[in-house]
N, C-alpha and C. Protein backbone atom coordinates (compact mmCIF):
# COMPACT_ATOMS: atom_id res chain seq x y z
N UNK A 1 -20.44 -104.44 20.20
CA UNK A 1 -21.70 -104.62 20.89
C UNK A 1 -22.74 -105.13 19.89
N UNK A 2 -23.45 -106.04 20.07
CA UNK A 2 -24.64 -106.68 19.32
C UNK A 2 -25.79 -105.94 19.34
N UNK A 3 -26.02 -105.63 17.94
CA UNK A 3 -27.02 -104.84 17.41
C UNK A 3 -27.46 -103.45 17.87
N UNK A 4 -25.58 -102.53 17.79
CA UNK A 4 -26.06 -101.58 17.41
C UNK A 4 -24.96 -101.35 16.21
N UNK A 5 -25.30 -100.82 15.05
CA UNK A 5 -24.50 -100.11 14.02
C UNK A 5 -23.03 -99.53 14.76
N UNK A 6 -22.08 -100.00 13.87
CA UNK A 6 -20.84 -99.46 14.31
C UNK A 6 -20.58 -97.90 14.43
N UNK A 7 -19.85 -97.52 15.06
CA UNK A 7 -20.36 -95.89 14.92
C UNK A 7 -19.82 -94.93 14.08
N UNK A 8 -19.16 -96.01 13.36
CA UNK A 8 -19.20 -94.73 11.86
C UNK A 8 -20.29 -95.02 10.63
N UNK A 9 -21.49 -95.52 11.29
CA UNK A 9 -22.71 -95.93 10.27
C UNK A 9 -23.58 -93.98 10.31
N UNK A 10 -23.56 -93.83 9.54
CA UNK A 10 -24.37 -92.63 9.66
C UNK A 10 -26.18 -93.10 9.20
N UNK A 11 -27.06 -92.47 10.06
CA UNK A 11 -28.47 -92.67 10.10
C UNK A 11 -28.75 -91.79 8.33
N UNK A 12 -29.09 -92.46 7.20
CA UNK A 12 -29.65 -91.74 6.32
C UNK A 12 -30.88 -90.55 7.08
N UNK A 13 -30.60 -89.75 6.33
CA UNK A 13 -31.53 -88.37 7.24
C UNK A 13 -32.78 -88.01 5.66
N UNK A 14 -33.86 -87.94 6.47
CA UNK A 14 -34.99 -87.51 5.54
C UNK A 14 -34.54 -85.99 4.95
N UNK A 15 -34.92 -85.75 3.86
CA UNK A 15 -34.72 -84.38 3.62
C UNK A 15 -36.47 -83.97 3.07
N UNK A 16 -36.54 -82.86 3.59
CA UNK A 16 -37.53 -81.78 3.28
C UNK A 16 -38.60 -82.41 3.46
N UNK A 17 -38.59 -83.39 4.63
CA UNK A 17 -40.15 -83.66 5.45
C UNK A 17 -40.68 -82.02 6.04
N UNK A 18 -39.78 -81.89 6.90
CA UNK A 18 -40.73 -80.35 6.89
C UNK A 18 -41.53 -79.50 6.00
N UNK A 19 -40.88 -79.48 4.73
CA UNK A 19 -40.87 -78.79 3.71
C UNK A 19 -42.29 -79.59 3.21
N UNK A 20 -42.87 -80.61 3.44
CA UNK A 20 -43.57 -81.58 3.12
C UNK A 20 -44.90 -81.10 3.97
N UNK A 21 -44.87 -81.58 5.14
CA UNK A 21 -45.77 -81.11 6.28
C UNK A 21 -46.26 -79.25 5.70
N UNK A 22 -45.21 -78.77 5.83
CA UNK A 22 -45.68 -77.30 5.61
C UNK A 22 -46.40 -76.72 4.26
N UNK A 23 -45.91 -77.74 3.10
CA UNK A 23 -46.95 -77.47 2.39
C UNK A 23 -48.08 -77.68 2.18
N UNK A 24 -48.14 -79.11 3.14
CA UNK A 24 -49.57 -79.79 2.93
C UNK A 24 -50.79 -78.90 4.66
N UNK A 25 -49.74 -78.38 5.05
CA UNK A 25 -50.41 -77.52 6.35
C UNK A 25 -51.08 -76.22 5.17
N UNK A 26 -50.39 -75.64 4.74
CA UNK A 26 -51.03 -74.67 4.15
C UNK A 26 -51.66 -74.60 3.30
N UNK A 27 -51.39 -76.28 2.75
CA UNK A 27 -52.56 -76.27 1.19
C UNK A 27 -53.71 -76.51 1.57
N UNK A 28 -54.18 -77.16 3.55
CA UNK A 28 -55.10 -77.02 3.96
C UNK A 28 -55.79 -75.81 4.19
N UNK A 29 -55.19 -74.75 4.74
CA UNK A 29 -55.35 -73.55 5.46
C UNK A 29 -55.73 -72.82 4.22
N UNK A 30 -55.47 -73.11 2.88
CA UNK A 30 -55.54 -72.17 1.82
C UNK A 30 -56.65 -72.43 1.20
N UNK A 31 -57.28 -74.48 0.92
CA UNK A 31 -58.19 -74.64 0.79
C UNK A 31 -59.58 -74.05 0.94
N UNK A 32 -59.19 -73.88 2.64
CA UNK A 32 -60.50 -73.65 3.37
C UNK A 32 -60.69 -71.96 3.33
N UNK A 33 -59.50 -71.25 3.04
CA UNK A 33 -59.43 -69.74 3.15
C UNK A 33 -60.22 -69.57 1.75
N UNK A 34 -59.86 -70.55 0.55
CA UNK A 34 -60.22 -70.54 -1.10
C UNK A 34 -61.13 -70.40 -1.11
N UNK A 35 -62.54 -70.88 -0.28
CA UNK A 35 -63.75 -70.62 -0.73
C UNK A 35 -64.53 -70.05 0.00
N UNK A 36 -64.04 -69.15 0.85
CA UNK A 36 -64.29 -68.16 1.81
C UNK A 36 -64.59 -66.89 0.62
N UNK A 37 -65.35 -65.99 0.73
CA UNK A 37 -65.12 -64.98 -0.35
C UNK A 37 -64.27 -63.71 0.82
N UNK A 38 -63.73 -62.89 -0.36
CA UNK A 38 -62.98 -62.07 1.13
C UNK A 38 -61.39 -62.95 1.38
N UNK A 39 -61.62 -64.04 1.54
CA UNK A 39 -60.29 -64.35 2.68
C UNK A 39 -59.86 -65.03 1.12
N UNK A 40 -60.22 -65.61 0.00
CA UNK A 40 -59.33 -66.23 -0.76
C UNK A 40 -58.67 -65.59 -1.20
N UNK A 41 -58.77 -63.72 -1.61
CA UNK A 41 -57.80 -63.15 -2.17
C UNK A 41 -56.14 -63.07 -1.19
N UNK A 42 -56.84 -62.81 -0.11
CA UNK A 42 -55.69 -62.31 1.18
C UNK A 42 -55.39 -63.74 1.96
N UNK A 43 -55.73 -64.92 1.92
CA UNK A 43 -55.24 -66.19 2.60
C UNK A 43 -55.62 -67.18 1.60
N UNK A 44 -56.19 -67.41 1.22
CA UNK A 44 -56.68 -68.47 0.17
C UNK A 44 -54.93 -68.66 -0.72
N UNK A 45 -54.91 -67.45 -1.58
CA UNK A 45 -54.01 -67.36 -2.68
C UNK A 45 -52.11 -67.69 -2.46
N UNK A 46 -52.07 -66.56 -1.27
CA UNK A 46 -50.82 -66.68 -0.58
C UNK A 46 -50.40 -68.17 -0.16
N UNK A 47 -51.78 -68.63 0.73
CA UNK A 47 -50.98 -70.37 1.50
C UNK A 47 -51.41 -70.83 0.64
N UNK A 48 -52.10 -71.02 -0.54
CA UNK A 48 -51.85 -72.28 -1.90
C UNK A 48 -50.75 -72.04 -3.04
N UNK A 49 -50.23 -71.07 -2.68
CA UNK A 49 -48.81 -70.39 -4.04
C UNK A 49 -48.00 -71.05 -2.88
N UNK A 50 -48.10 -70.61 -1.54
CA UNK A 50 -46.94 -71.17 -0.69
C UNK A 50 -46.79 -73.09 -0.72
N UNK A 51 -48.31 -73.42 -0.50
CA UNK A 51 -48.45 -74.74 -0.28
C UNK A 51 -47.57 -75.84 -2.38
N UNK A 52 -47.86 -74.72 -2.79
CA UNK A 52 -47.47 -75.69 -4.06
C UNK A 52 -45.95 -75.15 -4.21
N UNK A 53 -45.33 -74.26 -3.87
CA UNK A 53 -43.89 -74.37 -3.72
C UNK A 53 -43.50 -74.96 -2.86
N UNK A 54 -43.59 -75.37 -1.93
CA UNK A 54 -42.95 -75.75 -0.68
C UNK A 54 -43.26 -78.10 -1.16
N UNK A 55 -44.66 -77.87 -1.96
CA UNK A 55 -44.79 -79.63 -1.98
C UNK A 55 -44.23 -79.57 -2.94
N UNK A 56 -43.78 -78.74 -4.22
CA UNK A 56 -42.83 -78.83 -5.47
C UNK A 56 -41.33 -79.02 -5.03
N UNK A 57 -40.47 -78.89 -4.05
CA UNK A 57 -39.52 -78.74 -3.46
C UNK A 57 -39.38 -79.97 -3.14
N UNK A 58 -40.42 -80.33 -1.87
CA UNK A 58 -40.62 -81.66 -1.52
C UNK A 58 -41.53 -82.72 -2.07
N UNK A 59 -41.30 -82.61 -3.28
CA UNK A 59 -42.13 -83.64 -3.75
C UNK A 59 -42.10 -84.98 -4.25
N UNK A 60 -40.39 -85.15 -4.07
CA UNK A 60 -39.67 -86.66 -4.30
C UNK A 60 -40.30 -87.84 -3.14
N UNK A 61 -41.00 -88.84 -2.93
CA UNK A 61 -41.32 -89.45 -1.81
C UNK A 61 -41.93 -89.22 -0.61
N UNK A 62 -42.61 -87.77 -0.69
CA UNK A 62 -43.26 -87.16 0.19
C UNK A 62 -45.17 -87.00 -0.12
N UNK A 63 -45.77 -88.30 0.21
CA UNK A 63 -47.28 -87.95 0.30
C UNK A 63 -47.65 -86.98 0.57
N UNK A 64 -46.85 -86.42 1.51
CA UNK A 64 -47.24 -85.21 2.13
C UNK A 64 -47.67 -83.83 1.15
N UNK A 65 -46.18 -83.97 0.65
CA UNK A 65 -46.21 -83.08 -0.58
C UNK A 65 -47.01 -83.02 -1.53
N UNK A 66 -47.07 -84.09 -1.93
CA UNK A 66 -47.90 -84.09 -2.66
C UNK A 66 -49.55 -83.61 -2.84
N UNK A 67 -49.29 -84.17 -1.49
CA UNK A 67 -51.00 -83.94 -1.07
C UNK A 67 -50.97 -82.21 -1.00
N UNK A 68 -50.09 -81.46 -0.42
CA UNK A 68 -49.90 -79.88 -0.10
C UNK A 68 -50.24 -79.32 -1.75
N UNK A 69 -49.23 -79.70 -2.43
CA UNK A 69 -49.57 -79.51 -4.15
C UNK A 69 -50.72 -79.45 -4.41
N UNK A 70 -51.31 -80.70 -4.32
CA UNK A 70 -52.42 -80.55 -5.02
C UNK A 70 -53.52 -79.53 -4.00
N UNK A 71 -53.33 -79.82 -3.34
CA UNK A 71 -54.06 -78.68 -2.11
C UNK A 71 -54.09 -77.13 -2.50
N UNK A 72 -52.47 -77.22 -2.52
CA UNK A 72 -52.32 -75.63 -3.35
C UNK A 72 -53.25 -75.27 -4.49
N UNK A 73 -53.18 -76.02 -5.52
CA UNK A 73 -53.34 -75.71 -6.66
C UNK A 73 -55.10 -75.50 -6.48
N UNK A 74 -55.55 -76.37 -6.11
CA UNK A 74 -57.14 -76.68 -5.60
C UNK A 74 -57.79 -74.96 -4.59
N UNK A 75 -56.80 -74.62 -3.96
CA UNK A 75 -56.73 -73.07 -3.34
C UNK A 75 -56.80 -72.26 -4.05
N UNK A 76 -55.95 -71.98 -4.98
CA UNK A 76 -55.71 -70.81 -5.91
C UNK A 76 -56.86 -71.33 -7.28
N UNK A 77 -57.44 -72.42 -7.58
CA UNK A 77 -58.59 -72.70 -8.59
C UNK A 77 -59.62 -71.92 -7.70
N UNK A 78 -59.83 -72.20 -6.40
CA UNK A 78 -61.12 -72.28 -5.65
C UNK A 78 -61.02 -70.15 -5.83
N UNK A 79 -59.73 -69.62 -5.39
CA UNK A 79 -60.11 -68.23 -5.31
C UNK A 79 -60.35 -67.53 -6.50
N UNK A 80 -59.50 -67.90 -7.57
CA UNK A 80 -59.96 -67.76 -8.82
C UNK A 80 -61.83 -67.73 -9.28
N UNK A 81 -62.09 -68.75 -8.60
CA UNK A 81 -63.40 -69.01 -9.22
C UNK A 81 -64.44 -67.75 -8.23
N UNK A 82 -63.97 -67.88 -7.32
CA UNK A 82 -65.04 -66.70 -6.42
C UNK A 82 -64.51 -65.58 -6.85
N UNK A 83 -63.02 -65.32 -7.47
CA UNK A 83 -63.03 -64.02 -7.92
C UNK A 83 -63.81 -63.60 -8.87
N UNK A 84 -63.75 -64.77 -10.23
CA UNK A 84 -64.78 -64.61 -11.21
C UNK A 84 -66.62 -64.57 -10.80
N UNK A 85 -66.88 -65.18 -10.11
CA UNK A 85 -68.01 -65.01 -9.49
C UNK A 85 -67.80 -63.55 -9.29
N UNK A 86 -67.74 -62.95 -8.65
CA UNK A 86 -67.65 -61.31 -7.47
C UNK A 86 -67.63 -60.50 -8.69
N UNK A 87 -66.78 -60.42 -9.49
CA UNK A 87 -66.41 -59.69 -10.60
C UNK A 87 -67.99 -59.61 -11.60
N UNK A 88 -68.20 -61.11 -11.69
CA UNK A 88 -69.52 -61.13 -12.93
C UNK A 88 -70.68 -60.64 -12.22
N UNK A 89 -70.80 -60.55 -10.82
CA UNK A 89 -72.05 -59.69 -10.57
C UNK A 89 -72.15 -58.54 -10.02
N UNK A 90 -70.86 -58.57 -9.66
CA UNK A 90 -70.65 -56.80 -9.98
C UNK A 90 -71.06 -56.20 -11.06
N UNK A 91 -70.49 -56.57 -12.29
CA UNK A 91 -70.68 -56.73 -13.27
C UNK A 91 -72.15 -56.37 -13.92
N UNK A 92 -72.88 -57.43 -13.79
CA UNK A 92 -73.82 -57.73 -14.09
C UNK A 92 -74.97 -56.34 -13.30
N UNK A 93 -74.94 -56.38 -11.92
CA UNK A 93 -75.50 -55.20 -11.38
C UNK A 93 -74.91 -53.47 -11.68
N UNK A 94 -73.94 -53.56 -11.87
CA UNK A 94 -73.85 -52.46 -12.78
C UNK A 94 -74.52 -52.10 -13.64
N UNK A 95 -74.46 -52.99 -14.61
CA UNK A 95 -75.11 -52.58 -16.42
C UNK A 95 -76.33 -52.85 -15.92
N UNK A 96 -77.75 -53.28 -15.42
CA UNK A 96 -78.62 -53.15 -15.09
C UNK A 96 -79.11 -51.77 -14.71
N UNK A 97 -77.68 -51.35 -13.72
CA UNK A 97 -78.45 -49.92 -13.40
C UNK A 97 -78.05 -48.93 -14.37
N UNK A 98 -76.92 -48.93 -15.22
CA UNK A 98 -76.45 -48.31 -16.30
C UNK A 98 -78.23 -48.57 -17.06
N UNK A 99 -78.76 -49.19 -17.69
CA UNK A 99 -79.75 -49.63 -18.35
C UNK A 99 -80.80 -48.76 -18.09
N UNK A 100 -81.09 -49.18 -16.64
CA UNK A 100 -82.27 -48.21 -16.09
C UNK A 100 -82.91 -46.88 -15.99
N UNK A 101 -80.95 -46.55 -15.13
CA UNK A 101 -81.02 -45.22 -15.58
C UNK A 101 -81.12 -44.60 -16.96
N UNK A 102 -80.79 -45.04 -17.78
CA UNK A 102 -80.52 -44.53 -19.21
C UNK A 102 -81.72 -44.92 -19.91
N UNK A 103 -82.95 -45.44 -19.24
CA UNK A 103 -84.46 -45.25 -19.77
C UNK A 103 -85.10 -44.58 -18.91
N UNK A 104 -84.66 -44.13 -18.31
CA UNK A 104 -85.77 -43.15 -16.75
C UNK A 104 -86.01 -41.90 -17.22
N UNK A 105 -87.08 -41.53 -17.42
CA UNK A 105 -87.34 -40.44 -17.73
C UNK A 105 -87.57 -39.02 -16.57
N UNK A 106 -87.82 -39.35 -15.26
CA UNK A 106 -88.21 -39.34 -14.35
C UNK A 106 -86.81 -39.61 -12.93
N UNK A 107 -87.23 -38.58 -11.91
CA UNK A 107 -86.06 -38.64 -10.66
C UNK A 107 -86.48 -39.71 -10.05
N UNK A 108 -87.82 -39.89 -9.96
CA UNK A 108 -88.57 -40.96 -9.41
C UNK A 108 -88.15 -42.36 -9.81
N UNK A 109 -88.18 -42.31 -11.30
CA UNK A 109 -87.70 -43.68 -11.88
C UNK A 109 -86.44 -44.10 -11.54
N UNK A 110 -85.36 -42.74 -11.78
CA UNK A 110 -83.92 -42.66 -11.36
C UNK A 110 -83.93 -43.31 -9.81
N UNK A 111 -84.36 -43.10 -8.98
CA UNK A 111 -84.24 -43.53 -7.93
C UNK A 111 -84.71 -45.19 -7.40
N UNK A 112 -85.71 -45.23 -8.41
CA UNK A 112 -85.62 -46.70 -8.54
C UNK A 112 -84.48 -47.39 -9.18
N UNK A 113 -84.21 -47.43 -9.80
CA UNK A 113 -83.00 -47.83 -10.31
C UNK A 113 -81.83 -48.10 -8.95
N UNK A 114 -82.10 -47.77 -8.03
CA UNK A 114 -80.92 -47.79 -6.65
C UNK A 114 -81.13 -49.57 -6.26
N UNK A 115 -82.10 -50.27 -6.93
CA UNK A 115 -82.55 -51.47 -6.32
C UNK A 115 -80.98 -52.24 -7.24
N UNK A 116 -81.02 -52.18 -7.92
CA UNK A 116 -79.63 -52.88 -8.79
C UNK A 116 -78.23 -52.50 -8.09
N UNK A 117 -78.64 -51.60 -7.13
CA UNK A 117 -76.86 -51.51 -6.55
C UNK A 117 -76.80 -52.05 -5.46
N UNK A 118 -77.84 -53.02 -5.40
CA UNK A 118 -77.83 -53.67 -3.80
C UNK A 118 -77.50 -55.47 -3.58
């Protein structure tokens, strides 16, 4: 029959397009979770560790992947950085009231000092 492949031609088959799509699905989902404060530890971190294994897998000829990779990685920078944020003013409002209190001579003063834990 004219123009179709004889039928022992086998169709070359894509491998790990899924694997492609799914990382670049979650390196979105992880992005946007990344600079959420709150959600980058618990979604941010998880779908950009997932998104950069899954585009590392598929990352032979797959834009996709690629794009998920770098997505990932861009997720887990982004929660990183709000973790360090959260941490330094915690931080920071702590030793203020450590400070305060530890010049207050006074319950009155002590109780001012409650403005730094807010």
């Amino acid at each position: 029959m004219p123009g179709y492949p004889p039928p022992y031609y086998l169709v070359p088959q894509k491998r790990h397009g899924g694997l492609a799509v799914a990382g670049l699905v979650l390196g979105i989902i992880g992005l946007v979770a990344g600079v959420i404060p709150g959600l980058c530890w618990f979604v941010g971190w998880p779908c950009g560790a997932l998104a950069v294994i899954f585009g590392g897998i598929a990352w032979k000829g797959w834009a996709k992947a690629k794009a998920g990779l770098i997505l990932g990685v861009l997720a887990i920078i982004a929660g990183a950085v709000w973790m360090f944020a959260i941490v330094h003013h915690v931080s920071t409002q702590l030793n203020g009231y450590e400070r305060c209190v530890h010049n207050a001579t006074t319950n009155q003063q002590i109780n001012a000092c409650n403005r730094y834990l807010h």
